[in-house]
C-alpha atoms as a PDB file:
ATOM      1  CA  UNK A   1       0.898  20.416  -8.021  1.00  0.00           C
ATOM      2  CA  UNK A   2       3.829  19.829  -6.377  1.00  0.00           C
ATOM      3  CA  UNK A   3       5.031  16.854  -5.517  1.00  0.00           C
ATOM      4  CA  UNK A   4       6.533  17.169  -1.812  1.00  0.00           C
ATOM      5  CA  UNK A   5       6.585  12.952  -0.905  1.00  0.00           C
ATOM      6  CA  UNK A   6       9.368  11.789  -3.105  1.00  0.00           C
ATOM      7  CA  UNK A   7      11.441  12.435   0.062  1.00  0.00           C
ATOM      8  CA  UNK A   8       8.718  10.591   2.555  1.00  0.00           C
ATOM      9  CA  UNK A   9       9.227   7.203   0.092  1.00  0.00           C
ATOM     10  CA  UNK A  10      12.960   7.306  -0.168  1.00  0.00           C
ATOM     11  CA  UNK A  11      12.603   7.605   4.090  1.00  0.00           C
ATOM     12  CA  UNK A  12       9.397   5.229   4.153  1.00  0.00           C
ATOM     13  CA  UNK A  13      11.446   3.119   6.664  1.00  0.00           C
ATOM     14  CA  UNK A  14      12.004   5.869   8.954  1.00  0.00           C
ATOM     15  CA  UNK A  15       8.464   6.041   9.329  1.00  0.00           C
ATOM     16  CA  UNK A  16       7.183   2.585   9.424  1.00  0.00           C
ATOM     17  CA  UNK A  17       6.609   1.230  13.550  1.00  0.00           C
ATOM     18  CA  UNK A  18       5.631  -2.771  13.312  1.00  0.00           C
ATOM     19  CA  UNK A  19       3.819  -3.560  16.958  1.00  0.00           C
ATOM     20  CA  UNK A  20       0.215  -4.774  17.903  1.00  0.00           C
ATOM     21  CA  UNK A  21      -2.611  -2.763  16.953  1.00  0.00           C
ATOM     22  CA  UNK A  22      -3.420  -1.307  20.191  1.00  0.00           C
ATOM     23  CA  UNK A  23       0.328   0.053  20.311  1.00  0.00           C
ATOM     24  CA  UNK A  24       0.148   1.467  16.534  1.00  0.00           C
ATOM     25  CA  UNK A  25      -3.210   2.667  17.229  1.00  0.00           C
ATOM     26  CA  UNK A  26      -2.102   6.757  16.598  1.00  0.00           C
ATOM     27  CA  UNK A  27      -0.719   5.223  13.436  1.00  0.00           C
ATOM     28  CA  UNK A  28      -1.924   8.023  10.501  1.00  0.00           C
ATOM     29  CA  UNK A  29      -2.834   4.616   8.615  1.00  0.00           C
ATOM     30  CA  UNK A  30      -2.097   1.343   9.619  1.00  0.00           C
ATOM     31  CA  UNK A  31      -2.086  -2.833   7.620  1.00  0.00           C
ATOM     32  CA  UNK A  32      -3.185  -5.362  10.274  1.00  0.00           C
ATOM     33  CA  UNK A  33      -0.974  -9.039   9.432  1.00  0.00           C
ATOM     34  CA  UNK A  34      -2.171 -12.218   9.875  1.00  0.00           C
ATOM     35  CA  UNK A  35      -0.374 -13.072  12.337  1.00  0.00           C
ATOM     36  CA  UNK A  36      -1.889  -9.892  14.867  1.00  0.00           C
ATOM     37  CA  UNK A  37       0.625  -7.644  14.251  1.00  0.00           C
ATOM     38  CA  UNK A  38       0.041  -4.307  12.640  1.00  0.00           C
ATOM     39  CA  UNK A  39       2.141  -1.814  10.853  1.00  0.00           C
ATOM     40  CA  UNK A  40       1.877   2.092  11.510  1.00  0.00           C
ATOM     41  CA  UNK A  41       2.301   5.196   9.470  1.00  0.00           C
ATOM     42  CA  UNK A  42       3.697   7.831  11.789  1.00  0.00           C
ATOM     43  CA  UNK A  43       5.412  10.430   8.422  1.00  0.00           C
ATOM     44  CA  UNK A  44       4.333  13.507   8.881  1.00  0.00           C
ATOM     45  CA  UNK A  45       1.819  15.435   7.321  1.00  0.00           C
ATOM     46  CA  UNK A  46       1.674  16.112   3.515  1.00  0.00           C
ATOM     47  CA  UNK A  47      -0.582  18.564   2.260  1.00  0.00           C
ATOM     48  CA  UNK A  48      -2.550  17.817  -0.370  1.00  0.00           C
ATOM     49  CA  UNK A  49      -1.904  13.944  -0.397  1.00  0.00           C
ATOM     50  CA  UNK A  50      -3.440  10.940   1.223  1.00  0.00           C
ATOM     51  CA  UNK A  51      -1.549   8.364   2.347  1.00  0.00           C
ATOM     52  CA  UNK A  52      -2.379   4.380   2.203  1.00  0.00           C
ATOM     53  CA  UNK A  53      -0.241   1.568   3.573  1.00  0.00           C
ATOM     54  CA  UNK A  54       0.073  -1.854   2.856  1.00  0.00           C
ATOM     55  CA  UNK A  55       1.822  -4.959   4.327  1.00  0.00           C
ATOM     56  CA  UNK A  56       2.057  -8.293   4.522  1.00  0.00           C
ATOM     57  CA  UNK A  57       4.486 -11.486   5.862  1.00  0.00           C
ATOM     58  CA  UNK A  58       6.905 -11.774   2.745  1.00  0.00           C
ATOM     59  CA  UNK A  59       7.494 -15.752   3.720  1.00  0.00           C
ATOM     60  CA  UNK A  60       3.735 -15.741   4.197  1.00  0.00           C
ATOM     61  CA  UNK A  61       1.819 -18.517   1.576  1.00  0.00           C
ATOM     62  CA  UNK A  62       0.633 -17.551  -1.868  1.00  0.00           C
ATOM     63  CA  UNK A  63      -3.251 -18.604  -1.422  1.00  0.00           C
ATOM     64  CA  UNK A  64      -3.418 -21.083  -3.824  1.00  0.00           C
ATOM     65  CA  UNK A  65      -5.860 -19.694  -5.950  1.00  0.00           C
ATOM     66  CA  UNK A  66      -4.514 -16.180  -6.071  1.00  0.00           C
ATOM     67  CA  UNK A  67      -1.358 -17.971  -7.278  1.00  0.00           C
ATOM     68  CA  UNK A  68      -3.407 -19.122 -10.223  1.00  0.00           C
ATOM     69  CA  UNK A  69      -5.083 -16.351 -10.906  1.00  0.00           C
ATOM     70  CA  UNK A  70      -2.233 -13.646 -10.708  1.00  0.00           C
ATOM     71  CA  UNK A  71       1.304 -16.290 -10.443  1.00  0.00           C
ATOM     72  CA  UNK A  72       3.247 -16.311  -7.855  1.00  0.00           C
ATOM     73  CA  UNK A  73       6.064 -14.431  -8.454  1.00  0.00           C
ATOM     74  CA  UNK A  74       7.134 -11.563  -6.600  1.00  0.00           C
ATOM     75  CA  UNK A  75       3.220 -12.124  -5.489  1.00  0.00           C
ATOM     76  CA  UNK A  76       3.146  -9.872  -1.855  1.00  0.00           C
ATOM     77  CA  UNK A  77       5.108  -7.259  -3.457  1.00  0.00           C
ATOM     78  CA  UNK A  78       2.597  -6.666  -6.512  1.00  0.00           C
ATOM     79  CA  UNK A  79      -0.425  -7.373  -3.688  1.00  0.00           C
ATOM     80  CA  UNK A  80       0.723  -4.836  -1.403  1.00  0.00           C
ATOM     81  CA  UNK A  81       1.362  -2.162  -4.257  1.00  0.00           C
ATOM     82  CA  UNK A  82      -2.473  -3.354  -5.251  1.00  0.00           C
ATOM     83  CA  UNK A  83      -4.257  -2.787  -1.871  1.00  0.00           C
ATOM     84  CA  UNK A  84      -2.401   0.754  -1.642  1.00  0.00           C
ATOM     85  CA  UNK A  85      -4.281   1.916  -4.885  1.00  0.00           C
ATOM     86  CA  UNK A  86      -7.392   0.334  -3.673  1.00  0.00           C
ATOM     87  CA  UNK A  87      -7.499   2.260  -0.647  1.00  0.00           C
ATOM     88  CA  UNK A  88      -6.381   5.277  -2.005  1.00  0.00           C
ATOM     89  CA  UNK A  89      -8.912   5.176  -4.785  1.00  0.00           C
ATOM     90  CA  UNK A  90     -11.580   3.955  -2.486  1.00  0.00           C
ATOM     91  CA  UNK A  91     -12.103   1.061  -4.587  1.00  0.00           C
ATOM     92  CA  UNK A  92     -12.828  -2.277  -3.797  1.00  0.00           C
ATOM     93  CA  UNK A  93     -10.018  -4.885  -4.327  1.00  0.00           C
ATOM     94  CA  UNK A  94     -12.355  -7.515  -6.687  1.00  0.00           C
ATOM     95  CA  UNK A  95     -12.987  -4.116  -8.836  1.00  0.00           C
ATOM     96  CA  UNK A  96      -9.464  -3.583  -9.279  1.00  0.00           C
ATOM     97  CA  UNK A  97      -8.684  -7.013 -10.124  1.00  0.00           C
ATOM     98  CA  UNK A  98     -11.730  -7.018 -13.054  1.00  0.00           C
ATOM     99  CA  UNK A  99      -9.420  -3.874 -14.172  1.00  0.00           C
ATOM    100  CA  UNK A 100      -5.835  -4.090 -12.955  1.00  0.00           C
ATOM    101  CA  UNK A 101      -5.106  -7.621 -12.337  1.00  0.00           C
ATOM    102  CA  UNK A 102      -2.937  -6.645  -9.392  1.00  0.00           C
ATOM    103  CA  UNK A 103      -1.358  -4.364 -11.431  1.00  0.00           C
ATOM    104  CA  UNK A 104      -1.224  -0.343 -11.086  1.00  0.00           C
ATOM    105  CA  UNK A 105      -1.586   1.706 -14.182  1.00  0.00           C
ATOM    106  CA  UNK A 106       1.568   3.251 -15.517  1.00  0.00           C
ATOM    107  CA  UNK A 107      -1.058   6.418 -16.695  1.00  0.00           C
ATOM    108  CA  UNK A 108      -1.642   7.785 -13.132  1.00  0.00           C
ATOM    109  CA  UNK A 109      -1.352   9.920  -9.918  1.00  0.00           C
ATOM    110  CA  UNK A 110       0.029   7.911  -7.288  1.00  0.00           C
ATOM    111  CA  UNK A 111       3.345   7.182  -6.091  1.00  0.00           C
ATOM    112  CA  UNK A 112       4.450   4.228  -4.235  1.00  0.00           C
ATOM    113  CA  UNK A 113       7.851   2.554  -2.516  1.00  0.00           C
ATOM    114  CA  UNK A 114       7.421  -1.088  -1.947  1.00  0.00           C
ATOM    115  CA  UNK A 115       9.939  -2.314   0.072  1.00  0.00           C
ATOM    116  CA  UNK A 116      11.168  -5.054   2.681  1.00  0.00           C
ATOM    117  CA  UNK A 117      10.866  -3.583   6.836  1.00  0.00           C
ATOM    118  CA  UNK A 118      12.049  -6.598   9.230  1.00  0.00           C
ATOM    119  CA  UNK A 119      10.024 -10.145   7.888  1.00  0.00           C
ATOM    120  CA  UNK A 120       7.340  -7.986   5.790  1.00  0.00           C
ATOM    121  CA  UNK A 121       6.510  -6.345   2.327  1.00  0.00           C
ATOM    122  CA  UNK A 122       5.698  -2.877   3.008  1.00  0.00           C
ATOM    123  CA  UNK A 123       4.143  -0.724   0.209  1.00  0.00           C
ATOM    124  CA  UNK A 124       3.433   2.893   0.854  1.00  0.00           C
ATOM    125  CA  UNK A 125       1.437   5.178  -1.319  1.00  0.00           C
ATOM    126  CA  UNK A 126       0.535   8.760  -2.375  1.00  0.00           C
ATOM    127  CA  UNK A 127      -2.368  10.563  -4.230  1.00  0.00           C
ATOM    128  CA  UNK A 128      -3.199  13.758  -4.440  1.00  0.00           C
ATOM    129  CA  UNK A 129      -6.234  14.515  -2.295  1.00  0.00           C
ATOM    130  CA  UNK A 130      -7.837  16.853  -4.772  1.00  0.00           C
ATOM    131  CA  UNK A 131     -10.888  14.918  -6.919  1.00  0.00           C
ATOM    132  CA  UNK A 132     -10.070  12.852  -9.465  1.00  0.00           C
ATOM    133  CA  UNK A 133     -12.248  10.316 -11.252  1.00  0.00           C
ATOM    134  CA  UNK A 134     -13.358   6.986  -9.254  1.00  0.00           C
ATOM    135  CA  UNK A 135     -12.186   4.966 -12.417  1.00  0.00           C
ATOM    136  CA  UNK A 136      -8.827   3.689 -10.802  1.00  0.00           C
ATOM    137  CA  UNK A 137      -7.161   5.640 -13.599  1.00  0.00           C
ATOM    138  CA  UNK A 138      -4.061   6.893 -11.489  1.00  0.00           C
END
């Protein structure tokens, strides 16, 4: 299959609108912050791929337990990458963990560009939208 979002990551800032949700809400997909604001998607289509965003504040405070759990280095950065294969996979977050840690499996599918828009930690990811196997293998 080929692989046309290379060139959609390497622009993912192009792409990325930060406002409140009612103003992002024509986003493709959208990451509601903590602190109300939400991040849109507006990249155009990509046939054949889903697309799954991810943000959060990068000063924001490593829960204290998650910090335990996963460490707290470059924490939001290996979160947001995390959430993006949850949602693409359809797979709940505390499944991934039990398998992934908040890793993301060097074996599959996806394709992600994590990277820094204004105060945040942006991830954006691809899968293909044809079926694969529920197992988080991508």
């Amino acid at each position: 299959m080929p692989r046309p979002v290379p060139g959609l990551l390497v622009a993912a800032e192009r792409h990325l609108r930060i406002g409140s949700p009612a103003a992002m809400a024509d986003a493709v997909t959208r990451s509601h912050l903590d602190d109300g604001r939400c991040v849109g998607w507006y990249g155009p289509p990509a046939p054949g791929w889903r697309v799954a965003i991810d943000a959060e504040r990068a000063d924001a405070p490593v829960p204290p337990a998650l910090a335990r759990r996963f460490g707290a280095a470059d924490f939001w950065a290996r979160w947001t990458r995390a959430e993006c294969c949850c949602k693409l996979a359809d797979v709940p977050v505390a499944v991934w963990w039990r398998r992934h840690g908040l890793g993301t499996p060097a074996d599959g599918s996806a394709i992600w560009r994590t990277l820094r828009v204004a105060d945040l930690v942006v991830t954006v990811g691809f899968a293909p939208t044809s079926p694969a196997p529920r197992s988080c293998t991508f």
